[in-house]
C-alpha atoms as a PDB file:
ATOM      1  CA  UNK A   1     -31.128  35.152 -24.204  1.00  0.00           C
ATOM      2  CA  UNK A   2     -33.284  34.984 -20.748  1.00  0.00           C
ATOM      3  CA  UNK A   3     -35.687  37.444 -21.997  1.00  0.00           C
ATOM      4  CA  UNK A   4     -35.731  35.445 -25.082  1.00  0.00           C
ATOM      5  CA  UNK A   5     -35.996  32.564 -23.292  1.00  0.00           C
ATOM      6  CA  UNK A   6     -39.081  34.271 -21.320  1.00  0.00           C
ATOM      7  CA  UNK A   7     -40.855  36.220 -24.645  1.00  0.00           C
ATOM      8  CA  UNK A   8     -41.122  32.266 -26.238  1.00  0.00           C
ATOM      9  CA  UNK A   9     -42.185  30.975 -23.461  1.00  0.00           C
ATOM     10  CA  UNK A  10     -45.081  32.697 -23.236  1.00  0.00           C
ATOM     11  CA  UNK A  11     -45.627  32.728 -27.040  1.00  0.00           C
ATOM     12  CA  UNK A  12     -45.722  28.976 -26.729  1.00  0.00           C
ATOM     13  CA  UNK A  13     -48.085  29.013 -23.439  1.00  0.00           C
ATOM     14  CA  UNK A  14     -50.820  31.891 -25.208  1.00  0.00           C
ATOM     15  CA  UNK A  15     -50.967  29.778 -28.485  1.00  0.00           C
ATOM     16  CA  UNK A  16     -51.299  26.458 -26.212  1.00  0.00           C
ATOM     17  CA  UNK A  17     -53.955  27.918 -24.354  1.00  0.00           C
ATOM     18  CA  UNK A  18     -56.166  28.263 -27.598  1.00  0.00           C
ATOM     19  CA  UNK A  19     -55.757  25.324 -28.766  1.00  0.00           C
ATOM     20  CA  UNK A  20     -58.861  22.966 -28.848  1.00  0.00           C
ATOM     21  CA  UNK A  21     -56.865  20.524 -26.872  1.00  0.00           C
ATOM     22  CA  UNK A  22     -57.722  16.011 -27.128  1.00  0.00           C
ATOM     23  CA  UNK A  23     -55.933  14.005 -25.551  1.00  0.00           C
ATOM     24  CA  UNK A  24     -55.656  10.137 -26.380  1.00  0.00           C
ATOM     25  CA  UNK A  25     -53.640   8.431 -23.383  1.00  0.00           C
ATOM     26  CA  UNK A  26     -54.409   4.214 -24.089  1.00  0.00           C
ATOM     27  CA  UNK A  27     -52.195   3.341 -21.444  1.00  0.00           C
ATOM     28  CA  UNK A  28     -53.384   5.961 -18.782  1.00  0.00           C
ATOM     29  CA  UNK A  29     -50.628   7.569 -17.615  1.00  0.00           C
ATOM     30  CA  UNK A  30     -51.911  10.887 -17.144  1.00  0.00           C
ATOM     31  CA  UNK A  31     -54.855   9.289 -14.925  1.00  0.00           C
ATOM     32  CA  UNK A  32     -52.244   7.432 -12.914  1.00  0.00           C
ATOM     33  CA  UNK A  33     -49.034   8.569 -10.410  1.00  0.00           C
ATOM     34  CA  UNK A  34     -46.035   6.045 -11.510  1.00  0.00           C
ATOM     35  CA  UNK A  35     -43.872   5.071  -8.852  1.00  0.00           C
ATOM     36  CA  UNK A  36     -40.666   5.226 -11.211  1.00  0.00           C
ATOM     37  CA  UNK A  37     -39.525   7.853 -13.545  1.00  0.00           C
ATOM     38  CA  UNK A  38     -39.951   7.654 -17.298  1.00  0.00           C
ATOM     39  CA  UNK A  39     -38.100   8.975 -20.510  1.00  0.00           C
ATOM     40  CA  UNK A  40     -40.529  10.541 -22.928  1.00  0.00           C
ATOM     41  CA  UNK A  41     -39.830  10.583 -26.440  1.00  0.00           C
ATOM     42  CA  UNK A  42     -41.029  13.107 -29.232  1.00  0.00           C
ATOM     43  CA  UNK A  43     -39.721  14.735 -32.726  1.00  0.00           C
ATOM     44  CA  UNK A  44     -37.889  17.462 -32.659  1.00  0.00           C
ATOM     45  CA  UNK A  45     -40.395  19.261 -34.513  1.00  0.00           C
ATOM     46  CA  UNK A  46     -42.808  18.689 -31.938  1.00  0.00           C
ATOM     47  CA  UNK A  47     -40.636  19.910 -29.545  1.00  0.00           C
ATOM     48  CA  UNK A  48     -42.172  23.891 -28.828  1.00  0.00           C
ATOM     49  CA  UNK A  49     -45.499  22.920 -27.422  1.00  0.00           C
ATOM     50  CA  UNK A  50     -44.368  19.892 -24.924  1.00  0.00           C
ATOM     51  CA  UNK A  51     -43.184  22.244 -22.367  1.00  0.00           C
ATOM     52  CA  UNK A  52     -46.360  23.494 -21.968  1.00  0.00           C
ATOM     53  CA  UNK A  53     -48.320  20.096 -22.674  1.00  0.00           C
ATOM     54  CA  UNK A  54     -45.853  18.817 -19.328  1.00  0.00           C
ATOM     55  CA  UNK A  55     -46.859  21.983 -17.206  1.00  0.00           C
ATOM     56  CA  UNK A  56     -50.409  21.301 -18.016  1.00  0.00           C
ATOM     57  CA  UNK A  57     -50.549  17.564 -16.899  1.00  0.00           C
ATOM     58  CA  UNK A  58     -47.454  17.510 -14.630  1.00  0.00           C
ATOM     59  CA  UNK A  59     -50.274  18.299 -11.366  1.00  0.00           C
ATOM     60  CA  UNK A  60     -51.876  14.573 -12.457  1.00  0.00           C
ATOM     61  CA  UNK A  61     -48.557  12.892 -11.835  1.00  0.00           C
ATOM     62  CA  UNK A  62     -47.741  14.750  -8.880  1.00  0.00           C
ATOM     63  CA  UNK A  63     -44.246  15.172 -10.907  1.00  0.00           C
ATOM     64  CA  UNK A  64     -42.576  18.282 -11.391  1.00  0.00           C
ATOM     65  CA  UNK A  65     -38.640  17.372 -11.746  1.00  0.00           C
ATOM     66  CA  UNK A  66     -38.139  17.177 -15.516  1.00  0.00           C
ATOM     67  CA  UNK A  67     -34.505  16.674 -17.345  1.00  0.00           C
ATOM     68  CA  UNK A  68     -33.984  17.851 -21.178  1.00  0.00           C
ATOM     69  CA  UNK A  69     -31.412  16.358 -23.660  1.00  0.00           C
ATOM     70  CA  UNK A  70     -30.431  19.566 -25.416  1.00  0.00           C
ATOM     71  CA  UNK A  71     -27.784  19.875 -28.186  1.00  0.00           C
ATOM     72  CA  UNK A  72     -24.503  21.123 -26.960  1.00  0.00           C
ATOM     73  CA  UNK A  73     -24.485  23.482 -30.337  1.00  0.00           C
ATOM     74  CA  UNK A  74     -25.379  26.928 -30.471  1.00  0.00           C
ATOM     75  CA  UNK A  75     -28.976  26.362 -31.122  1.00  0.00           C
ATOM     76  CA  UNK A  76     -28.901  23.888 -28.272  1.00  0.00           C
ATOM     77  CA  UNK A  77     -27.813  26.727 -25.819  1.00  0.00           C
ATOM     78  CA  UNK A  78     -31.132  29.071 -27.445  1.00  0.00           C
ATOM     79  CA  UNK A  79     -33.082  25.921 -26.668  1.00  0.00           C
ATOM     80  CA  UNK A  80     -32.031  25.544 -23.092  1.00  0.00           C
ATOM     81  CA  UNK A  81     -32.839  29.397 -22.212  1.00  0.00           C
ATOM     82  CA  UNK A  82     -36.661  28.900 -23.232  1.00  0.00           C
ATOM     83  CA  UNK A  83     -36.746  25.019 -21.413  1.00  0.00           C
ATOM     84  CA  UNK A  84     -35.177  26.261 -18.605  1.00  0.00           C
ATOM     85  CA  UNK A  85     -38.290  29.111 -18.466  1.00  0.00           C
ATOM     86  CA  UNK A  86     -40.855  25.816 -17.908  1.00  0.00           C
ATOM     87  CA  UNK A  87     -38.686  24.937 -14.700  1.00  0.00           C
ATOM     88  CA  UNK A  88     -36.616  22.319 -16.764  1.00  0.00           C
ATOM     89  CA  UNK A  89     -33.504  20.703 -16.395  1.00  0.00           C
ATOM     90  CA  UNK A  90     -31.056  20.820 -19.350  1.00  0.00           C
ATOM     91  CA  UNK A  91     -28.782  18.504 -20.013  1.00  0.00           C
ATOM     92  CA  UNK A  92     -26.531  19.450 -22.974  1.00  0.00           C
ATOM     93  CA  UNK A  93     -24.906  16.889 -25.224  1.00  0.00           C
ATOM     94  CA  UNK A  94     -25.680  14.624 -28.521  1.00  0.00           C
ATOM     95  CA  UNK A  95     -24.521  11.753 -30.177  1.00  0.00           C
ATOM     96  CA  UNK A  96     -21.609  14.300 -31.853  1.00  0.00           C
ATOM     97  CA  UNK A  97     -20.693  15.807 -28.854  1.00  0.00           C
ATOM     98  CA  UNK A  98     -20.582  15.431 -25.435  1.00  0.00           C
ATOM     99  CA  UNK A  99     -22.605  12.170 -25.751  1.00  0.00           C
ATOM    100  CA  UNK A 100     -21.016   9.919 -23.073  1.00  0.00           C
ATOM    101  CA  UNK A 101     -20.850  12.650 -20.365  1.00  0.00           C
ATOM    102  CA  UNK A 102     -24.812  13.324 -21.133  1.00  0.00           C
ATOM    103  CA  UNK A 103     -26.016   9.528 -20.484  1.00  0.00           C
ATOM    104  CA  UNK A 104     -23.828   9.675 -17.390  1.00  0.00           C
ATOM    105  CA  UNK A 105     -25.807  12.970 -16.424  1.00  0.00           C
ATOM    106  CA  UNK A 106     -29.164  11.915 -17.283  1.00  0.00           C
ATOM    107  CA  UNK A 107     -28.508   8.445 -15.767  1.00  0.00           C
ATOM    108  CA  UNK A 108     -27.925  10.158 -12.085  1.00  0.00           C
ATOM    109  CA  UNK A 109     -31.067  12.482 -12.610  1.00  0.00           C
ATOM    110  CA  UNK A 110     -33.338   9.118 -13.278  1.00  0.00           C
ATOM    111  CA  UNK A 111     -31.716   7.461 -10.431  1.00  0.00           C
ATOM    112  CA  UNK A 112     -32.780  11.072  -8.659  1.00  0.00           C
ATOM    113  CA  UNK A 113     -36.722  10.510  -9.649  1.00  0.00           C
ATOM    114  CA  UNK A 114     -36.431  12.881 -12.514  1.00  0.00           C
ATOM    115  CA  UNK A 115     -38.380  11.933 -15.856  1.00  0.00           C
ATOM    116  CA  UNK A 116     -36.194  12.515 -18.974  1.00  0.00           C
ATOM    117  CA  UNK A 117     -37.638  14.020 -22.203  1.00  0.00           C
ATOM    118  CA  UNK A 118     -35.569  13.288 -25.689  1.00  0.00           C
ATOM    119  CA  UNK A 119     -35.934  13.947 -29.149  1.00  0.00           C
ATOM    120  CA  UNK A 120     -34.314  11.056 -30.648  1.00  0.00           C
ATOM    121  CA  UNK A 121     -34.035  12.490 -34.187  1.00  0.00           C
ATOM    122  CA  UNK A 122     -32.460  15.090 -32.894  1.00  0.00           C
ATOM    123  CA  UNK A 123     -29.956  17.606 -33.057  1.00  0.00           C
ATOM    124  CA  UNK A 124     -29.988  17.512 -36.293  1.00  0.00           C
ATOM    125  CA  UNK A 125     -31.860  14.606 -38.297  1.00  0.00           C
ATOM    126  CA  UNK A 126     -32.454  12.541 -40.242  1.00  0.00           C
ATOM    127  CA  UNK A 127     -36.198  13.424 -39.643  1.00  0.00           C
ATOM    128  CA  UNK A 128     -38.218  11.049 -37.688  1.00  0.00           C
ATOM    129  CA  UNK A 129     -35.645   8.550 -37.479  1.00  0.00           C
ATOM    130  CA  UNK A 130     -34.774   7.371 -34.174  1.00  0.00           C
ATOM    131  CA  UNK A 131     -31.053   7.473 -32.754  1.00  0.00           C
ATOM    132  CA  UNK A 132     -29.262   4.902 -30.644  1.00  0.00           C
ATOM    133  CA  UNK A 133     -29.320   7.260 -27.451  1.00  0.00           C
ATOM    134  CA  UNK A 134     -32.582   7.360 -25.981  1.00  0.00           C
ATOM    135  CA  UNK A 135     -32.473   3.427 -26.190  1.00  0.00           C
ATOM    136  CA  UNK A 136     -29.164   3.356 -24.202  1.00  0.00           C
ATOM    137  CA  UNK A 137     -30.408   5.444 -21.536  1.00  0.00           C
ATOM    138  CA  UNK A 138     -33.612   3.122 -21.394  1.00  0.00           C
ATOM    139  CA  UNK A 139     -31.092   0.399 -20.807  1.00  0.00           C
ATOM    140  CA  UNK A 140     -28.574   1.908 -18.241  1.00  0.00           C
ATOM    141  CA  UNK A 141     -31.630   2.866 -16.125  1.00  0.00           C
ATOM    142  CA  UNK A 142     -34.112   0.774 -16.890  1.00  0.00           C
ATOM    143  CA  UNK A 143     -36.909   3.248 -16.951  1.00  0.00           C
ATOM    144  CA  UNK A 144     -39.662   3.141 -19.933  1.00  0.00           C
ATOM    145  CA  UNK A 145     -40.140   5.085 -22.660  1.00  0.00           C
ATOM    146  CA  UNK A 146     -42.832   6.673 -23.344  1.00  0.00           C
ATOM    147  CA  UNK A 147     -43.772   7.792 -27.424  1.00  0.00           C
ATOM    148  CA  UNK A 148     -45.512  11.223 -27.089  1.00  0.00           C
ATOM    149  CA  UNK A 149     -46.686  13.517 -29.824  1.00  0.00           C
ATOM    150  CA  UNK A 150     -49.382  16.452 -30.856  1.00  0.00           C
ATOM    151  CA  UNK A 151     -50.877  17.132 -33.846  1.00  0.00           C
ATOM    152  CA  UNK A 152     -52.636  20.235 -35.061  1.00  0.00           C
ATOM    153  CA  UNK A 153     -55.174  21.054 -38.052  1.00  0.00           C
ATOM    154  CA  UNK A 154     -53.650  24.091 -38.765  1.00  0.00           C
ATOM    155  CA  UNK A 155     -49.946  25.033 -38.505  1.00  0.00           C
ATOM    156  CA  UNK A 156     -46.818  26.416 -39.885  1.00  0.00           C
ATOM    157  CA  UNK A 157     -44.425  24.398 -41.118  1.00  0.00           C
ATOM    158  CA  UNK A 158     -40.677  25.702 -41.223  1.00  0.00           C
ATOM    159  CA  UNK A 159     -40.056  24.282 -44.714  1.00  0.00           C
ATOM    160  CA  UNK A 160     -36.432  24.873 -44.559  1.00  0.00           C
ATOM    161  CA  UNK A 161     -35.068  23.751 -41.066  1.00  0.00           C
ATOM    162  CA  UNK A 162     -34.152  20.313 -41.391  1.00  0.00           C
ATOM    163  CA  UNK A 163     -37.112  18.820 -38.702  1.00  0.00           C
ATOM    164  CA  UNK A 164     -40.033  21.091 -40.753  1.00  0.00           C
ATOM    165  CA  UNK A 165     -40.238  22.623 -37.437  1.00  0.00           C
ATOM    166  CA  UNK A 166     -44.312  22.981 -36.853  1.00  0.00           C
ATOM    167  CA  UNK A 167     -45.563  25.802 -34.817  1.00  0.00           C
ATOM    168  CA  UNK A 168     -49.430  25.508 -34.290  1.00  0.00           C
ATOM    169  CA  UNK A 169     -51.823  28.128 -35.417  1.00  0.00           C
ATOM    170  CA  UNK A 170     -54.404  29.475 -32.506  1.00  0.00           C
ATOM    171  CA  UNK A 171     -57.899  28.009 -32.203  1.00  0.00           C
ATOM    172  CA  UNK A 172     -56.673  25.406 -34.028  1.00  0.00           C
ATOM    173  CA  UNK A 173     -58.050  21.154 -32.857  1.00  0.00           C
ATOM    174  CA  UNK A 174     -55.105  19.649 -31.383  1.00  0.00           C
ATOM    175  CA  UNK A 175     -54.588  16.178 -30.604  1.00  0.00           C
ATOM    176  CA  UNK A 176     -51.589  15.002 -27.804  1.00  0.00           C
ATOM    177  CA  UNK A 177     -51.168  10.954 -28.569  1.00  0.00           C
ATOM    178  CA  UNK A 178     -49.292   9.067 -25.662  1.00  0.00           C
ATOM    179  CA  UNK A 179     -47.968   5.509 -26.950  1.00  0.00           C
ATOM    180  CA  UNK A 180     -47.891   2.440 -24.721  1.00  0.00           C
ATOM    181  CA  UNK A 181     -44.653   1.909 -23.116  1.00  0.00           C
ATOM    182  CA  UNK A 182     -41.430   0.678 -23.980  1.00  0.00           C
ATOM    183  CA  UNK A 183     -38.858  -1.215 -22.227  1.00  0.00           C
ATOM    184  CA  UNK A 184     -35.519  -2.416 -22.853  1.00  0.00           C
ATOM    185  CA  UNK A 185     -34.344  -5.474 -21.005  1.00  0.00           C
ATOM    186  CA  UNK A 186     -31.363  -4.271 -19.112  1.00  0.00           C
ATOM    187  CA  UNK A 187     -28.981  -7.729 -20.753  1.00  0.00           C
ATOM    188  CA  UNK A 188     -30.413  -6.673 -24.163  1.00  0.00           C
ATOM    189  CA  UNK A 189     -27.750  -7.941 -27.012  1.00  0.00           C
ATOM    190  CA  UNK A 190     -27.354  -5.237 -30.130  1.00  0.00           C
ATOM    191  CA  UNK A 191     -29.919  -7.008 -32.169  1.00  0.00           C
ATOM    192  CA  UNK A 192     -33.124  -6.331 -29.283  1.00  0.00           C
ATOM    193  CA  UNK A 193     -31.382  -3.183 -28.835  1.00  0.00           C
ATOM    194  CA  UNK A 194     -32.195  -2.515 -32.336  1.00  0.00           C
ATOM    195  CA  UNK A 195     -35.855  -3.859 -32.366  1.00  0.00           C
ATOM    196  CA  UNK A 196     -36.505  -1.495 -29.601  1.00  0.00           C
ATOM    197  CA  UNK A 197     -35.048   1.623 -31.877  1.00  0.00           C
ATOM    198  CA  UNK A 198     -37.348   0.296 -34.940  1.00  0.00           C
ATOM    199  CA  UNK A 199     -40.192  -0.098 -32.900  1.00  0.00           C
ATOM    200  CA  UNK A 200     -39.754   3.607 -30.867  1.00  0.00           C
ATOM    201  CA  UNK A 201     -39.546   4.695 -34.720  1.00  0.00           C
ATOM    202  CA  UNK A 202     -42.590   3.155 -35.807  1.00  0.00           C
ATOM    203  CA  UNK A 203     -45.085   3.947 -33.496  1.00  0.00           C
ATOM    204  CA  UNK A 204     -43.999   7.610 -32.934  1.00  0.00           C
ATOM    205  CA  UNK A 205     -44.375   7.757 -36.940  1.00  0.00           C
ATOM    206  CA  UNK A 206     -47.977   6.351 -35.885  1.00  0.00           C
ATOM    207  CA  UNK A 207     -48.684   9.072 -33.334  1.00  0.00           C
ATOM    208  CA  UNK A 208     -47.967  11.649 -36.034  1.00  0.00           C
ATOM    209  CA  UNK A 209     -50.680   9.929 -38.347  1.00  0.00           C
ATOM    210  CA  UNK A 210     -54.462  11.525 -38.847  1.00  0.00           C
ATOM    211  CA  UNK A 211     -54.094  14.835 -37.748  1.00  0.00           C
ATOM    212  CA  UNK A 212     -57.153  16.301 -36.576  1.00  0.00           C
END
Protein backbone atom coordinates (compact mmCIF):
# COMPACT_ATOMS: atom_id res chain seq x y z
CA UNK A 1 0.00 0.00 0.00
CA UNK A 2 3.11 2.56 0.66
CA UNK A 3 4.53 1.85 -2.64
CA UNK A 4 1.12 2.32 -3.92
CA UNK A 5 0.73 5.14 -2.06
CA UNK A 6 4.24 6.44 -3.60
CA UNK A 7 3.65 5.04 -7.56
CA UNK A 8 0.19 7.55 -7.44
CA UNK A 9 1.75 10.03 -6.06
CA UNK A 10 3.95 10.63 -8.55
CA UNK A 11 1.43 9.71 -11.30
CA UNK A 12 -0.60 12.58 -9.94
CA UNK A 13 2.58 15.06 -9.61
CA UNK A 14 4.00 14.09 -13.60
CA UNK A 15 0.41 14.65 -15.04
CA UNK A 16 0.13 17.98 -12.77
CA UNK A 17 3.26 19.15 -14.00
CA UNK A 18 1.90 19.21 -17.70
CA UNK A 19 -0.87 20.70 -17.16
CA UNK A 20 -1.31 24.28 -18.65
CA UNK A 21 -2.06 25.46 -15.20
CA UNK A 22 -4.70 29.16 -14.49
CA UNK A 23 -5.41 30.02 -11.58
CA UNK A 24 -8.45 32.37 -10.62
CA UNK A 25 -8.03 33.33 -6.77
CA UNK A 26 -10.85 36.62 -6.37
CA UNK A 27 -10.24 36.75 -2.87
CA UNK A 28 -6.33 36.44 -2.93
CA UNK A 29 -5.45 33.97 -0.77
CA UNK A 30 -2.66 32.52 -2.48
CA UNK A 31 -1.04 36.19 -2.68
CA UNK A 32 -1.62 36.58 1.03
CA UNK A 33 -0.23 34.60 4.50
CA UNK A 34 -3.57 34.23 6.79
CA UNK A 35 -3.00 34.47 10.30
CA UNK A 36 -5.69 31.63 11.07
CA UNK A 37 -6.15 28.28 9.58
CA UNK A 38 -8.81 27.47 7.02
CA UNK A 39 -10.93 24.35 5.92
CA UNK A 40 -10.88 23.93 2.17
CA UNK A 41 -13.61 22.33 0.48
CA UNK A 42 -13.66 20.35 -2.93
CA UNK A 43 -15.62 17.24 -4.69
CA UNK A 44 -14.53 14.17 -4.24
CA UNK A 45 -13.91 13.81 -7.77
CA UNK A 46 -11.59 16.54 -7.71
CA UNK A 47 -9.88 15.10 -5.08
CA UNK A 48 -6.41 13.40 -7.04
CA UNK A 49 -4.87 16.59 -8.22
CA UNK A 50 -5.31 18.89 -4.88
CA UNK A 51 -2.45 17.29 -3.22
CA UNK A 52 -0.32 18.46 -5.65
CA UNK A 53 -2.23 21.89 -6.37
CA UNK A 54 -1.45 22.38 -2.12
CA UNK A 55 2.34 21.40 -2.56
CA UNK A 56 2.55 23.80 -5.37
CA UNK A 57 1.12 26.94 -3.55
CA UNK A 58 1.66 25.82 0.08
CA UNK A 59 5.44 28.03 -0.17
CA UNK A 60 2.93 31.35 -0.77
CA UNK A 61 1.22 30.73 2.54
CA UNK A 62 4.20 29.84 4.34
CA UNK A 63 1.81 26.74 5.44
CA UNK A 64 2.79 23.32 5.31
CA UNK A 65 0.64 21.45 8.20
CA UNK A 66 -2.35 20.07 6.28
CA UNK A 67 -5.20 17.61 7.91
CA UNK A 68 -7.40 15.21 5.52
CA UNK A 69 -10.97 13.91 6.31
CA UNK A 70 -10.60 10.43 4.87
CA UNK A 71 -13.30 7.69 4.94
CA UNK A 72 -12.78 5.17 7.63
CA UNK A 73 -13.76 2.37 4.78
CA UNK A 74 -11.46 0.39 2.93
CA UNK A 75 -11.04 2.79 0.14
CA UNK A 76 -10.54 5.45 2.77
CA UNK A 77 -7.42 3.53 4.14
CA UNK A 78 -6.02 3.34 -0.01
CA UNK A 79 -6.72 7.06 0.11
CA UNK A 80 -4.75 7.84 3.20
CA UNK A 81 -1.50 5.84 1.90
CA UNK A 82 -1.23 8.21 -1.29
CA UNK A 83 -2.26 11.65 1.05
CA UNK A 84 -0.03 10.70 3.50
CA UNK A 85 2.87 10.60 0.43
CA UNK A 86 2.13 14.73 0.03
CA UNK A 87 3.15 15.07 3.85
CA UNK A 88 -0.63 15.02 4.91
CA UNK A 89 -2.40 14.40 7.89
CA UNK A 90 -5.28 11.86 7.77
CA UNK A 91 -7.94 11.93 9.74
CA UNK A 92 -10.25 8.91 9.20
CA UNK A 93 -13.98 9.04 9.81
CA UNK A 94 -17.46 10.08 7.96
CA UNK A 95 -20.79 10.91 8.71
CA UNK A 96 -21.43 6.75 8.91
CA UNK A 97 -18.67 6.07 10.92
CA UNK A 98 -16.49 7.37 13.24
CA UNK A 99 -18.01 10.86 12.68
CA UNK A 100 -18.01 12.38 16.21
CA UNK A 101 -14.46 11.18 17.10
CA UNK A 102 -13.25 12.87 13.58
CA UNK A 103 -14.69 16.56 14.37
CA UNK A 104 -13.13 16.11 17.80
CA UNK A 105 -9.76 15.26 15.90
CA UNK A 106 -9.87 17.80 13.32
CA UNK A 107 -11.13 20.39 15.87
CA UNK A 108 -7.64 19.98 18.00
CA UNK A 109 -5.53 20.06 14.67
CA UNK A 110 -7.29 23.67 13.74
CA UNK A 111 -6.81 24.79 17.21
CA UNK A 112 -2.98 23.40 16.36
CA UNK A 113 -2.69 25.91 13.12
CA UNK A 114 -3.40 23.09 10.77
CA UNK A 115 -5.70 23.89 7.62
CA UNK A 116 -8.33 21.12 7.06
CA UNK A 117 -9.23 19.88 3.54
CA UNK A 118 -12.88 18.02 3.10
CA UNK A 119 -14.83 16.65 0.48
CA UNK A 120 -18.21 17.26 1.66
CA UNK A 121 -19.97 14.91 -0.80
CA UNK A 122 -17.99 12.48 0.26
CA UNK A 123 -17.43 9.08 1.12
CA UNK A 124 -19.79 8.13 -0.87
CA UNK A 125 -22.36 10.72 -2.49
CA UNK A 126 -24.81 11.95 -3.44
CA UNK A 127 -22.57 13.80 -6.03
CA UNK A 128 -21.93 17.38 -5.48
CA UNK A 129 -24.18 17.67 -2.70
CA UNK A 130 -22.83 19.06 0.36
CA UNK A 131 -23.02 17.16 3.86
CA UNK A 132 -23.68 18.60 7.29
CA UNK A 133 -19.94 17.97 8.45
CA UNK A 134 -17.71 20.37 7.00
CA UNK A 135 -20.30 23.07 8.24
CA UNK A 136 -20.04 21.74 11.85
CA UNK A 137 -16.44 21.86 11.93
CA UNK A 138 -16.66 25.54 10.49
CA UNK A 139 -18.76 26.15 13.55
CA UNK A 140 -16.86 24.35 16.44
CA UNK A 141 -13.72 26.21 15.25
CA UNK A 142 -14.70 28.99 13.70
CA UNK A 143 -12.28 28.90 10.85
CA UNK A 144 -13.54 29.70 7.08
CA UNK A 145 -14.15 27.71 4.41
CA UNK A 146 -12.75 27.99 1.54
CA UNK A 147 -14.67 26.45 -2.02
CA UNK A 148 -11.75 25.14 -4.18
CA UNK A 149 -11.91 23.32 -7.47
CA UNK A 150 -9.94 22.53 -10.99
CA UNK A 151 -11.16 21.99 -14.13
CA UNK A 152 -9.54 20.43 -17.16
CA UNK A 153 -10.32 20.43 -21.09
CA UNK A 154 -9.50 17.07 -21.44
CA UNK A 155 -10.00 14.21 -18.95
CA UNK A 156 -11.21 10.85 -18.03
CA UNK A 157 -14.14 10.44 -16.42
CA UNK A 158 -14.69 7.17 -14.24
CA UNK A 159 -18.27 6.69 -15.49
CA UNK A 160 -19.03 4.09 -13.00
CA UNK A 161 -17.68 5.20 -9.50
CA UNK A 162 -20.32 7.01 -7.92
CA UNK A 163 -18.30 10.77 -7.87
CA UNK A 164 -17.39 10.26 -11.97
CA UNK A 165 -14.01 10.35 -10.57
CA UNK A 166 -11.99 12.77 -13.23
CA UNK A 167 -8.38 12.16 -13.79
CA UNK A 168 -6.87 14.91 -16.13
CA UNK A 169 -5.26 14.12 -19.40
CA UNK A 170 -1.48 15.67 -19.88
CA UNK A 171 -0.97 18.97 -21.70
CA UNK A 172 -4.28 19.51 -21.10
CA UNK A 173 -5.56 23.80 -19.96
CA UNK A 174 -6.42 23.55 -16.45
CA UNK A 175 -8.16 25.99 -14.46
CA UNK A 176 -7.89 25.91 -10.20
CA UNK A 177 -11.05 28.32 -9.04
CA UNK A 178 -10.76 29.48 -5.29
CA UNK A 179 -14.30 30.82 -3.97
CA UNK A 180 -14.60 33.70 -1.53
CA UNK A 181 -14.87 32.62 1.95
CA UNK A 182 -17.34 31.26 4.12
CA UNK A 183 -18.11 31.61 7.66
CA UNK A 184 -20.43 30.23 10.05
CA UNK A 185 -21.37 32.32 13.04
CA UNK A 186 -20.30 30.23 15.94
CA UNK A 187 -24.39 30.74 17.76
CA UNK A 188 -25.70 29.75 14.28
CA UNK A 189 -29.42 28.12 14.83
CA UNK A 190 -30.14 24.92 12.30
CA UNK A 191 -31.81 27.11 9.79
CA UNK A 192 -28.24 29.51 9.07
CA UNK A 193 -26.59 26.32 9.55
CA UNK A 194 -28.41 25.21 6.58
CA UNK A 195 -28.01 28.41 4.40
CA UNK A 196 -24.37 27.99 4.87
CA UNK A 197 -24.59 24.12 3.47
CA UNK A 198 -26.81 25.49 0.37
CA UNK A 199 -24.62 28.18 -0.26
CA UNK A 200 -21.06 25.89 0.09
CA UNK A 201 -23.22 23.74 -2.50
CA UNK A 202 -23.90 26.36 -4.84
CA UNK A 203 -20.92 28.06 -5.45
CA UNK A 204 -18.65 24.94 -5.53
CA UNK A 205 -21.30 23.77 -8.33
CA UNK A 206 -20.18 27.33 -9.78
CA UNK A 207 -16.45 26.62 -9.60
CA UNK A 208 -17.06 23.45 -11.61
CA UNK A 209 -18.84 25.61 -14.41
CA UNK A 210 -16.94 26.61 -17.94
CA UNK A 211 -14.26 24.35 -18.09
CA UNK A 212 -11.49 25.55 -20.03
Amino acid sequence: MKLLGWLLRMVATAIGATLRWRIEDPSGLLARTPAEPLIFAFWHNRILMLPFLFKKHWSKRKRDKVAVLVSASADGEKLSRVLEQFDLICVRGSSSRRGGQALIELTKLVKDGYDIGITPDGPRGPKYKVQDGVVSLAQVTQAAIMPVSWSVDRKFIFRKAWDNFQVPMPFARAVVRIGEPIAVPREADSAERENKRLELERVLQTLCENAP
